[in-house]
PDB file of N, CA and C in Angstrom:
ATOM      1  N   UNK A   1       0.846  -1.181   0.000  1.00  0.00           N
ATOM      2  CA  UNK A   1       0.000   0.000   0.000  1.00  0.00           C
ATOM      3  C   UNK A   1       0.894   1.248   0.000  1.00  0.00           C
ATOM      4  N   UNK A   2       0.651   1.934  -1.001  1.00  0.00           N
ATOM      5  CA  UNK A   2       1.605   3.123  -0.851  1.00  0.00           C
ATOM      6  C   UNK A   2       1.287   4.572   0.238  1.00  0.00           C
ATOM      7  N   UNK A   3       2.104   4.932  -0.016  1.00  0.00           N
ATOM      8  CA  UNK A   3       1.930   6.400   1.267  1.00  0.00           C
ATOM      9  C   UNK A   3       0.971   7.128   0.886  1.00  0.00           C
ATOM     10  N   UNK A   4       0.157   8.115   1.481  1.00  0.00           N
ATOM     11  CA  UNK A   4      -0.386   9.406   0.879  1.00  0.00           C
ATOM     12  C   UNK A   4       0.729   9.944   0.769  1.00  0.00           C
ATOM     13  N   UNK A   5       0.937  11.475   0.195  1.00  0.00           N
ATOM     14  CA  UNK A   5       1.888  12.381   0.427  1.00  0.00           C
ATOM     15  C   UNK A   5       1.821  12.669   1.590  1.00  0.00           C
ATOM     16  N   UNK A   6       0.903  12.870   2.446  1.00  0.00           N
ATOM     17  CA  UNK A   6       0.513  13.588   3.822  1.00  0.00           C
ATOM     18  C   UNK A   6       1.595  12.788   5.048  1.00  0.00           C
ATOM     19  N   UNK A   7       1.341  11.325   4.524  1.00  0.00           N
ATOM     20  CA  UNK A   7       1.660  10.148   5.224  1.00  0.00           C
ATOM     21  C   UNK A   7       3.219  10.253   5.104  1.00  0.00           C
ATOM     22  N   UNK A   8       3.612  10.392   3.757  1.00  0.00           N
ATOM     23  CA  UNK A   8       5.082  10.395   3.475  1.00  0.00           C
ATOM     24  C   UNK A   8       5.660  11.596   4.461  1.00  0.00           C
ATOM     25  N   UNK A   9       5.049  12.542   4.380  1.00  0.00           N
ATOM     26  CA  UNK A   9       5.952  14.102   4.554  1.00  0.00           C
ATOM     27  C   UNK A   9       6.180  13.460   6.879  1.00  0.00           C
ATOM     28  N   UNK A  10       5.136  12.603   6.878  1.00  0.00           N
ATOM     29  CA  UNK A  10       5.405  12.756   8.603  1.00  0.00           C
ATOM     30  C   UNK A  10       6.376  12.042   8.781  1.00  0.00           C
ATOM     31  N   UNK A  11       6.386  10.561   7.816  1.00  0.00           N
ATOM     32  CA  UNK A  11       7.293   9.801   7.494  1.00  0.00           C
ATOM     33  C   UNK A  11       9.192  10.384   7.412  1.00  0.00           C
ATOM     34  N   UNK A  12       8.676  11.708   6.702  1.00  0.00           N
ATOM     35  CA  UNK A  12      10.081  12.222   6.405  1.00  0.00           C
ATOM     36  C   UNK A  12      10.141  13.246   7.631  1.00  0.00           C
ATOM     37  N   UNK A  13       9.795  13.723   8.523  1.00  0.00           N
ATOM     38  CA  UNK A  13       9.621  14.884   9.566  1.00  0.00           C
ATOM     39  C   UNK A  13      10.316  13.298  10.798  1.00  0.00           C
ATOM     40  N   UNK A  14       9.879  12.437  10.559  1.00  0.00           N
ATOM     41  CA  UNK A  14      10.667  11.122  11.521  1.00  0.00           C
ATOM     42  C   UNK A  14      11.827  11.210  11.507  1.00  0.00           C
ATOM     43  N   UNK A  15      12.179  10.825  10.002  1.00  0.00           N
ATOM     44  CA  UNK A  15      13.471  10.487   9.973  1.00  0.00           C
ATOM     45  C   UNK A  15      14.172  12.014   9.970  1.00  0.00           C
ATOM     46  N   UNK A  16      13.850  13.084   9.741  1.00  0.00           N
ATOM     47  CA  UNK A  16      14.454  14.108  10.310  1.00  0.00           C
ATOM     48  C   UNK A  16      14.972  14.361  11.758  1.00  0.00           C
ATOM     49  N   UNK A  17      13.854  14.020  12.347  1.00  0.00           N
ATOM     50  CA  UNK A  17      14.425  14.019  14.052  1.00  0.00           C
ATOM     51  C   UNK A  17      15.379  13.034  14.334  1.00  0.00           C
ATOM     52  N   UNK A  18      15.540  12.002  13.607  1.00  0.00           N
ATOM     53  CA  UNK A  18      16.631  10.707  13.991  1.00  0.00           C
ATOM     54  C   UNK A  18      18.420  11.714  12.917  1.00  0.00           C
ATOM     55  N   UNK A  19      17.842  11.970  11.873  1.00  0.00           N
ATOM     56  CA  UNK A  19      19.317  13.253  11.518  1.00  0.00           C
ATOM     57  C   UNK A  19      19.729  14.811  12.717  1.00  0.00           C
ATOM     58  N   UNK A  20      18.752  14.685  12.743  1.00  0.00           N
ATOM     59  CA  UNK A  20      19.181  15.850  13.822  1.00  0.00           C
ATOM     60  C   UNK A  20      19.642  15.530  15.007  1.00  0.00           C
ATOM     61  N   UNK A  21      19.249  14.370  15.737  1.00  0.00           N
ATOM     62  CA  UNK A  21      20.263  13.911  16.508  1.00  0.00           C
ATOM     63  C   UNK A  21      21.345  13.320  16.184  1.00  0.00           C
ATOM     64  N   UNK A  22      21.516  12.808  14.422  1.00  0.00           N
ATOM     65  CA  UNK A  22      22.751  12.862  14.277  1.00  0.00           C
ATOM     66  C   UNK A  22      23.729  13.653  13.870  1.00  0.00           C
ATOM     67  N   UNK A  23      23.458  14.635  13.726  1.00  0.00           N
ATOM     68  CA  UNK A  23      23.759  16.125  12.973  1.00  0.00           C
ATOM     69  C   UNK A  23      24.302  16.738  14.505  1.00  0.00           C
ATOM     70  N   UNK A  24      23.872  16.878  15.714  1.00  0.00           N
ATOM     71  CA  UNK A  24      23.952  17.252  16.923  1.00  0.00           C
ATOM     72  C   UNK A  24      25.176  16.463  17.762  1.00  0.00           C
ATOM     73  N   UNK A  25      25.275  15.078  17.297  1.00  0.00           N
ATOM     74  CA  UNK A  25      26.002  13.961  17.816  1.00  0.00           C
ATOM     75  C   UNK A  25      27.077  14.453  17.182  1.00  0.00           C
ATOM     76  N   UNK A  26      27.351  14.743  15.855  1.00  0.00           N
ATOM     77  CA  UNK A  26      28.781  15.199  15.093  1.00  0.00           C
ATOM     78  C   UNK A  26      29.481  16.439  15.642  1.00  0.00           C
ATOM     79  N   UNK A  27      28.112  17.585  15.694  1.00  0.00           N
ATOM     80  CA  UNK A  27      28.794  18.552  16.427  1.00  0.00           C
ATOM     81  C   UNK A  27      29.510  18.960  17.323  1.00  0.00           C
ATOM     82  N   UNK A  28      29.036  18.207  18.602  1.00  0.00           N
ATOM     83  CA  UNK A  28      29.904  17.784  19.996  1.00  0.00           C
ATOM     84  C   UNK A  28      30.714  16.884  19.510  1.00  0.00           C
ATOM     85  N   UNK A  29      31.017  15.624  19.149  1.00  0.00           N
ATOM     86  CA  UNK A  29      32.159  15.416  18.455  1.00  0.00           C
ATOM     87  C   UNK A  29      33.077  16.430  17.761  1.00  0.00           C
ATOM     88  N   UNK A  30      33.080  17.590  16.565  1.00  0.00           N
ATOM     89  CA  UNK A  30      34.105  18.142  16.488  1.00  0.00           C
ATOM     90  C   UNK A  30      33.975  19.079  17.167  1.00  0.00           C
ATOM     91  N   UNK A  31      33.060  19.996  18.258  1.00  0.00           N
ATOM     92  CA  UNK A  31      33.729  20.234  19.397  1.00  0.00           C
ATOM     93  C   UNK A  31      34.588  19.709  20.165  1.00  0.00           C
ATOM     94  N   UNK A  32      34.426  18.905  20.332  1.00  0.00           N
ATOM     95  CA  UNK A  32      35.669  17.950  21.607  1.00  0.00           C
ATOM     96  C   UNK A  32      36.493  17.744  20.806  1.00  0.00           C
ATOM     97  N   UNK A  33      36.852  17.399  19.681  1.00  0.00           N
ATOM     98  CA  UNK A  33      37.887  17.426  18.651  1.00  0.00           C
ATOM     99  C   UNK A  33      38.873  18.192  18.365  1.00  0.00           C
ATOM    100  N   UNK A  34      37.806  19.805  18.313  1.00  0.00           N
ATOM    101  CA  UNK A  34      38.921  21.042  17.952  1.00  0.00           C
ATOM    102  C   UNK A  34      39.357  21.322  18.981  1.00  0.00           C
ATOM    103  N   UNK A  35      38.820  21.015  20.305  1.00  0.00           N
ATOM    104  CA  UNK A  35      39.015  21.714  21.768  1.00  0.00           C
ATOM    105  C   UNK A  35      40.444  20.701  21.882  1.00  0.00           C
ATOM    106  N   UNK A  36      40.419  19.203  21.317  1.00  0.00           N
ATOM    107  CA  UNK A  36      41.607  18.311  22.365  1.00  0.00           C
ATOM    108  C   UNK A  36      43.067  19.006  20.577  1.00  0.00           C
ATOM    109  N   UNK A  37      42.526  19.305  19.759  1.00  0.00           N
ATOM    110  CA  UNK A  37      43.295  19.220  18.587  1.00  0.00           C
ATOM    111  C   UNK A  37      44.576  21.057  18.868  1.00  0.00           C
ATOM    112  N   UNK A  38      43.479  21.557  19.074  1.00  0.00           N
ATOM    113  CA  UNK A  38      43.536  23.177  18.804  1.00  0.00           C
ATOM    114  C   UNK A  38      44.211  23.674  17.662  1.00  0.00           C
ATOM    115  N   UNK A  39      43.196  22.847  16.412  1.00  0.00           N
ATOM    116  CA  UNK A  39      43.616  23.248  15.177  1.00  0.00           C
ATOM    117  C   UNK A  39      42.411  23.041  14.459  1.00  0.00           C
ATOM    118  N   UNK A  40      42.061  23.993  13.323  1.00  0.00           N
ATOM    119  CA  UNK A  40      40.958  23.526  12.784  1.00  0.00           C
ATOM    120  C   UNK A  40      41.763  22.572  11.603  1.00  0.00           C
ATOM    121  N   UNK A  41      43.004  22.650  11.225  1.00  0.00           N
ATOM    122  CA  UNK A  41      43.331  22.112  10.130  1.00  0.00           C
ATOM    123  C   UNK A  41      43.866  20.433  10.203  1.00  0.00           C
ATOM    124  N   UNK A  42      43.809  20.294  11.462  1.00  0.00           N
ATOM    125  CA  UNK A  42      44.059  18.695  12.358  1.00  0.00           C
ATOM    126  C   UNK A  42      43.484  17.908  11.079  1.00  0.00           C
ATOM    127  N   UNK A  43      43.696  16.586  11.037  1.00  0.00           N
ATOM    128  CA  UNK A  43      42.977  15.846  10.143  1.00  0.00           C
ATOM    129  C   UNK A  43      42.131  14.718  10.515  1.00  0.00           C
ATOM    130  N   UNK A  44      41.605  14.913  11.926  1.00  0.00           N
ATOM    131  CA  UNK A  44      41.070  14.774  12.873  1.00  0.00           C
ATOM    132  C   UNK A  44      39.371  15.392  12.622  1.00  0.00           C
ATOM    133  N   UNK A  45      40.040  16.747  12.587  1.00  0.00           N
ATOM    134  CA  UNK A  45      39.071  17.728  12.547  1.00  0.00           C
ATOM    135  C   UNK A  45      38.363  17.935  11.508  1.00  0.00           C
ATOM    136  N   UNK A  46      38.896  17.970  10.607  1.00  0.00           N
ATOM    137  CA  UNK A  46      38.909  18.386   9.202  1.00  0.00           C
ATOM    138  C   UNK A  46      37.814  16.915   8.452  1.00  0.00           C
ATOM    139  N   UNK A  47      37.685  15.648   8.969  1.00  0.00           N
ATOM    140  CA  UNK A  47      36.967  14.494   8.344  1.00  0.00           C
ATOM    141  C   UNK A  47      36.204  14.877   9.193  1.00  0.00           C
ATOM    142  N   UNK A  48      35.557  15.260  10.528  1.00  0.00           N
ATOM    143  CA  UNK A  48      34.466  15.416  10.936  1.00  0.00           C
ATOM    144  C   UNK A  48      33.531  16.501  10.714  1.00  0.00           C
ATOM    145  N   UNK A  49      34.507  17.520  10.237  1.00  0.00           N
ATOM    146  CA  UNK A  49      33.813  18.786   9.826  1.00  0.00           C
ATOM    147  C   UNK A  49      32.904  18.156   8.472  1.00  0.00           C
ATOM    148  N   UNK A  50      33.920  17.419   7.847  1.00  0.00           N
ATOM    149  CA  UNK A  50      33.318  17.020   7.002  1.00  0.00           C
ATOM    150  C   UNK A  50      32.049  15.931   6.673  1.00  0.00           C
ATOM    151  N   UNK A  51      32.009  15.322   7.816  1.00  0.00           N
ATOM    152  CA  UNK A  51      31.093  14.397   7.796  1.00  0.00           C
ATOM    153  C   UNK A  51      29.773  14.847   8.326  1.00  0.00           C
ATOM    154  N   UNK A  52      29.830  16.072   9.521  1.00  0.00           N
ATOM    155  CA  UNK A  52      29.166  17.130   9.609  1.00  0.00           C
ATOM    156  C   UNK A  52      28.156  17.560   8.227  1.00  0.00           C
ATOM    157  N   UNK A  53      29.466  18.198   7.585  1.00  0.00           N
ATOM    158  CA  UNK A  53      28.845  18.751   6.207  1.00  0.00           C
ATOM    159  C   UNK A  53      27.713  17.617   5.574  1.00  0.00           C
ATOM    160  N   UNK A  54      28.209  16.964   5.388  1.00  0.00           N
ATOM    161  CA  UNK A  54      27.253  15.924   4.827  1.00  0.00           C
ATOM    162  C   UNK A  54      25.925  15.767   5.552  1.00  0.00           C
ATOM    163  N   UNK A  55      25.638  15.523   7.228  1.00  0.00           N
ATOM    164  CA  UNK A  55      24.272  15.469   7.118  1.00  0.00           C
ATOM    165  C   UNK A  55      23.768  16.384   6.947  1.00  0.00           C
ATOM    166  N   UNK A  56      24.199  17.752   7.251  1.00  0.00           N
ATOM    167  CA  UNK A  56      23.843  18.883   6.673  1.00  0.00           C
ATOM    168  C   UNK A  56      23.013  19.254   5.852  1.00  0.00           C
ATOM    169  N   UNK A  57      23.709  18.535   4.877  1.00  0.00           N
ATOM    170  CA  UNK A  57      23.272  18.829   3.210  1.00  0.00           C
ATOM    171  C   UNK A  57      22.004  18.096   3.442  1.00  0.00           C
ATOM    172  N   UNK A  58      22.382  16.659   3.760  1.00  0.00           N
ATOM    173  CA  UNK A  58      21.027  16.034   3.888  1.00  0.00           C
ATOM    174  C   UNK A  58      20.019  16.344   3.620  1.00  0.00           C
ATOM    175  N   UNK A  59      20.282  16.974   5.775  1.00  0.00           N
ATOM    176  CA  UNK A  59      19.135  17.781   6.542  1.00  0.00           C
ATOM    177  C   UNK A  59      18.234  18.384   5.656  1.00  0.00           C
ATOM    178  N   UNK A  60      19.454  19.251   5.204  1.00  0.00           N
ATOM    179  CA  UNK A  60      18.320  20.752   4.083  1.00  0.00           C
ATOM    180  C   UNK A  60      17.929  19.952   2.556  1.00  0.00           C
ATOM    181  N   UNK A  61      18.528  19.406   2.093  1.00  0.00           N
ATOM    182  CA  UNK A  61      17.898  18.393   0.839  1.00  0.00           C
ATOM    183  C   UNK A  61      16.240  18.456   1.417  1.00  0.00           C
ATOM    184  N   UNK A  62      16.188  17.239   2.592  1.00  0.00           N
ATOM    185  CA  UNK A  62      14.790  16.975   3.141  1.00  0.00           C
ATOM    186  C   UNK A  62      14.273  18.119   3.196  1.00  0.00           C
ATOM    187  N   UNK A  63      14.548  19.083   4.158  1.00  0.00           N
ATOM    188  CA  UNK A  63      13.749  20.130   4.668  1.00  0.00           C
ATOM    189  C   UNK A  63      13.246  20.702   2.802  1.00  0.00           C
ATOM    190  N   UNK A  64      14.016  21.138   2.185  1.00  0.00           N
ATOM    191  CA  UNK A  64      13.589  21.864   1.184  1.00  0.00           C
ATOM    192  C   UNK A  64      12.775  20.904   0.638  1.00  0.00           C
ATOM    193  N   UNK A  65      12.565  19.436   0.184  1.00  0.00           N
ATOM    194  CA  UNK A  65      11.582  18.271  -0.290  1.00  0.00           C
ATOM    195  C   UNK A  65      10.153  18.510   0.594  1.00  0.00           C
ATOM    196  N   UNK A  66      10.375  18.909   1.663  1.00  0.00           N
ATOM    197  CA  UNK A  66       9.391  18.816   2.961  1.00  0.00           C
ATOM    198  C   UNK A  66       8.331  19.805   2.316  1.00  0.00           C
ATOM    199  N   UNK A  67       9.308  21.127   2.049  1.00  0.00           N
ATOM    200  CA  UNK A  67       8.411  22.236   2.366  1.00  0.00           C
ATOM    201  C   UNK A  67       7.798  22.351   0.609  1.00  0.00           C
ATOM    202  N   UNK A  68       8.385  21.572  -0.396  1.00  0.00           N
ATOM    203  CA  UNK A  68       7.798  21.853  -1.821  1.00  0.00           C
ATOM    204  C   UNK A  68       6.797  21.075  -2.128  1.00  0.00           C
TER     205      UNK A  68
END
């Protein structure tokens, strides 16, 4: 049985709250990162920033799908 749209969008507002706690989980990670590194250019730092970036993008991918 497929979704309504209505059904989908709460569907996707779910799995948003499960990215945002992982989006939140990364952050305090490269906090504690740059704080033990005291470099932003560490390479330490620098893959989490980046992995950061990525749910990021995600995040806003969804959000902008959400709201069109």
């Amino acid at each position: 049985m497929a979704l309504s749209k209505r059904q989908a969008k709460w569907r996707d507002v779910t799995i948003d709250s499960s990215l945002v706690e992982e989006i939140e989980a990364l952050r305090h990670k490269l906090n504690e990162r740059y704080l033990a590194e005291c470099s932003f250019t560490a390479a330490s730092v620098v893959e989490l920033s980046h992995q950061l970036d990525v749910k990021m993008n995600e995040f806003m991918k969804r959000m902008h799908n959400y709201y069109t």
